[in-house]
N, C-alpha and C. Protein backbone atom coordinates (compact mmCIF):
# COMPACT_ATOMS: atom_id res chain seq x y z
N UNK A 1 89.40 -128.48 -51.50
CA UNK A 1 88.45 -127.44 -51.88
C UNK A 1 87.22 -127.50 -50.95
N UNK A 2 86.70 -126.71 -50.20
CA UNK A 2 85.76 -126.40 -50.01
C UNK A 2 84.40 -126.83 -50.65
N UNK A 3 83.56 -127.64 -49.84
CA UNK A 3 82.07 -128.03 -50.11
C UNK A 3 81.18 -126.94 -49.69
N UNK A 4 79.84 -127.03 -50.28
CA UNK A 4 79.32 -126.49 -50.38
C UNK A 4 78.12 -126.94 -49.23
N UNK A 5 77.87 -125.73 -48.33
CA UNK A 5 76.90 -126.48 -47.04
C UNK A 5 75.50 -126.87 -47.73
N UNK A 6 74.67 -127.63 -47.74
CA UNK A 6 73.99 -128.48 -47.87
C UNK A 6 72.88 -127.82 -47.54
N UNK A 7 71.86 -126.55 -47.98
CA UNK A 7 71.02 -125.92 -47.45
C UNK A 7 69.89 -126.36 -47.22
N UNK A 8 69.52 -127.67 -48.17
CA UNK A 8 68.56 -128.34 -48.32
C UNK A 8 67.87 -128.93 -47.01
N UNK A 9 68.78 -129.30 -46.17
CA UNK A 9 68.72 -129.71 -44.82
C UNK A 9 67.79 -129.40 -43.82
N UNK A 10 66.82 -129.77 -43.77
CA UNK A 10 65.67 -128.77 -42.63
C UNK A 10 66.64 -128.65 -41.33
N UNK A 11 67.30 -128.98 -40.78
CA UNK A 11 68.04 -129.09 -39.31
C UNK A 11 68.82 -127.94 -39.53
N UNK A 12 69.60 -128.25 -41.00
CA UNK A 12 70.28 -126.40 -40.92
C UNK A 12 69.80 -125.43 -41.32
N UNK A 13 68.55 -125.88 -41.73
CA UNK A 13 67.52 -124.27 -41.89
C UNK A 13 67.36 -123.96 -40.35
N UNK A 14 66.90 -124.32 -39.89
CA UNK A 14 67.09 -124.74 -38.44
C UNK A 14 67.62 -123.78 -37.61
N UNK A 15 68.86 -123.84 -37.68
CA UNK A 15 70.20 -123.88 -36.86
C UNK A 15 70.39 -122.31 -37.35
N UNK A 16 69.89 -122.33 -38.27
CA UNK A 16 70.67 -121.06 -39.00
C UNK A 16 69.56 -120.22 -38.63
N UNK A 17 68.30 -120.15 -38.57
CA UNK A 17 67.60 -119.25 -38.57
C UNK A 17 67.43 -119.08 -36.93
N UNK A 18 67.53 -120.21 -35.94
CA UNK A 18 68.07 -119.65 -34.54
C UNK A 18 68.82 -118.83 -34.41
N UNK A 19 70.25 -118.97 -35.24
CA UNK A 19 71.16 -118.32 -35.11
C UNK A 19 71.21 -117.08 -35.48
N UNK A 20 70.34 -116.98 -36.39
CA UNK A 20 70.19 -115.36 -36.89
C UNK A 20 69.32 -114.35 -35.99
N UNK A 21 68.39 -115.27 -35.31
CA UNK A 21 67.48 -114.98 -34.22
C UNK A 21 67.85 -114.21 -33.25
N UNK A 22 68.97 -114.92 -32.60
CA UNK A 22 69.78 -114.97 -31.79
C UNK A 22 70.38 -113.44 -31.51
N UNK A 23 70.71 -113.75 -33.02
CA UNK A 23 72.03 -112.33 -33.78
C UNK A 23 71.17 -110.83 -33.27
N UNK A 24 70.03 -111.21 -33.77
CA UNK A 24 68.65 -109.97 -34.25
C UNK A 24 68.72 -109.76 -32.36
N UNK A 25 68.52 -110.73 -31.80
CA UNK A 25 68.31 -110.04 -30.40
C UNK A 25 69.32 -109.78 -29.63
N UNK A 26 70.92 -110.05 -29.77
CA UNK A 26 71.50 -109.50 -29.22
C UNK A 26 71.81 -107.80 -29.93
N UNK A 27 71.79 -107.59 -31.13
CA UNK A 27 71.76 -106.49 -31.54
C UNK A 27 71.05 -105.36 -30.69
N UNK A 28 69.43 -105.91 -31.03
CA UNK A 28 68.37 -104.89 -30.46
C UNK A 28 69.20 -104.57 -28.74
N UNK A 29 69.43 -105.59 -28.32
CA UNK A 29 69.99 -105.27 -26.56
C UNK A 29 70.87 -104.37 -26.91
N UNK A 30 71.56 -104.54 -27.59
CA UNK A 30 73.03 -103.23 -27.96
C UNK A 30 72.37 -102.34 -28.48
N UNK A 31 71.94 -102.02 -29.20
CA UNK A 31 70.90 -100.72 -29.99
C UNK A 31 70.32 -100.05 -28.60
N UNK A 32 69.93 -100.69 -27.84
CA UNK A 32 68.95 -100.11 -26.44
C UNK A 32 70.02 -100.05 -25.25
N UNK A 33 70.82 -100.43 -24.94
CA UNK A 33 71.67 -99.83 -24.63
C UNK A 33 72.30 -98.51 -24.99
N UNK A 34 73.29 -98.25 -26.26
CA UNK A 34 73.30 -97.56 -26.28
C UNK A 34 72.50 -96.23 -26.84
N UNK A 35 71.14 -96.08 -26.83
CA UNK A 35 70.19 -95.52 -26.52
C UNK A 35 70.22 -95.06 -25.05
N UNK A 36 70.34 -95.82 -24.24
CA UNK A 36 70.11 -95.44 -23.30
C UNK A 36 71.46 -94.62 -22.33
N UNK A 37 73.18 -95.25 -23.17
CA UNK A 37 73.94 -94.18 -22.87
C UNK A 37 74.14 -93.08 -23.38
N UNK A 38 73.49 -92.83 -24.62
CA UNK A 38 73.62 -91.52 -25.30
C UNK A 38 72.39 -90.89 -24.39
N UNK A 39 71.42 -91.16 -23.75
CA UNK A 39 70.45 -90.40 -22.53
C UNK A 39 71.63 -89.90 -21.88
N UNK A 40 72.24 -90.82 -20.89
CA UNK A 40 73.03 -90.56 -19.92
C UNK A 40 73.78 -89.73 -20.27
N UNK A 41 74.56 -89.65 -21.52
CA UNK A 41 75.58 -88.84 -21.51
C UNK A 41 74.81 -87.38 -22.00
N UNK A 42 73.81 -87.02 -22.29
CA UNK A 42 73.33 -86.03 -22.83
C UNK A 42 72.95 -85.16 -21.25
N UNK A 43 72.62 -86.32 -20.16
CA UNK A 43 72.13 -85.40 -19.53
C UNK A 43 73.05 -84.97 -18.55
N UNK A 44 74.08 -85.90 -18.22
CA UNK A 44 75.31 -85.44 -17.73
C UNK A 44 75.80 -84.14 -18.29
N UNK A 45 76.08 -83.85 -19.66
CA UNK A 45 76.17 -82.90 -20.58
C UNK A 45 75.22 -81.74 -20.19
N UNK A 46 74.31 -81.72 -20.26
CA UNK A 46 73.58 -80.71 -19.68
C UNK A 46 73.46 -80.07 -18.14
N UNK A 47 73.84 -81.36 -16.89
CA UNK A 47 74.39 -81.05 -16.03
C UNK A 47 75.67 -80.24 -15.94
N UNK A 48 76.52 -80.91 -16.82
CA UNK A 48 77.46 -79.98 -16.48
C UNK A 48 77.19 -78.29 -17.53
N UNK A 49 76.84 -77.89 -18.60
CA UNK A 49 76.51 -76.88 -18.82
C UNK A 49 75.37 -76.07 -17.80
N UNK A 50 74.88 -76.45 -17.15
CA UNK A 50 74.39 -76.10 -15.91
C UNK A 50 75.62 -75.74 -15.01
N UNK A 51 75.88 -76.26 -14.63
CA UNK A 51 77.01 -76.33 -13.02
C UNK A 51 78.13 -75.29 -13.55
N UNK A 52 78.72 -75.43 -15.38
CA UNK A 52 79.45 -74.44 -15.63
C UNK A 52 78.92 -72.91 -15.65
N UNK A 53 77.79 -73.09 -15.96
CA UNK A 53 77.05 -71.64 -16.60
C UNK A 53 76.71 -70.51 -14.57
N UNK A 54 76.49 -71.80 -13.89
CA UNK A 54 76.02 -71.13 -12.66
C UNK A 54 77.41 -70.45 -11.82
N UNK A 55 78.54 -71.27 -12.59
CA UNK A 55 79.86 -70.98 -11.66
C UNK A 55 80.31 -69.90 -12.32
N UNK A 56 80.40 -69.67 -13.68
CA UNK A 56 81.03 -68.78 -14.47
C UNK A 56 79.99 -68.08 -15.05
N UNK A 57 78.90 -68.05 -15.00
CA UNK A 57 77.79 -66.88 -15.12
C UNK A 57 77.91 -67.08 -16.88
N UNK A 58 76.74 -66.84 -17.24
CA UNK A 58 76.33 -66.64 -18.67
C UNK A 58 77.49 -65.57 -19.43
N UNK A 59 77.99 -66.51 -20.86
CA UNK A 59 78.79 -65.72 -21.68
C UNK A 59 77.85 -64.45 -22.07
């Protein structure tokens, strides 16, 4: 059976709250990333409704 981790432990308060640290900032890097490909793809997107609209003239 399974023990129970030992929270009491300052070393794994520790460990754990690095680790969550950790967690929190690789998130934010992914959050800002894709922030920053939904830019890209929006403006690509608008490039090309540009480039279509100039080739095939306004519906």
């Amino acid at each position: 059976m399974a023990r129970r981790k030992d929270t009491s432990d300052p070393d794994w308060r520790a460990r754990w709250a690095v680790g969550h640290e950790e967690m929190a900032r690789l998130l934010e890097r992914r959050r800002a990333r894709d922030r920053e490909l939904e830019e890209l793809d929006a403006r690509r997107q608008a490039r090309l409704r540009r480039l279509t609209l100039g080739l095939f003239g306004r519906p």
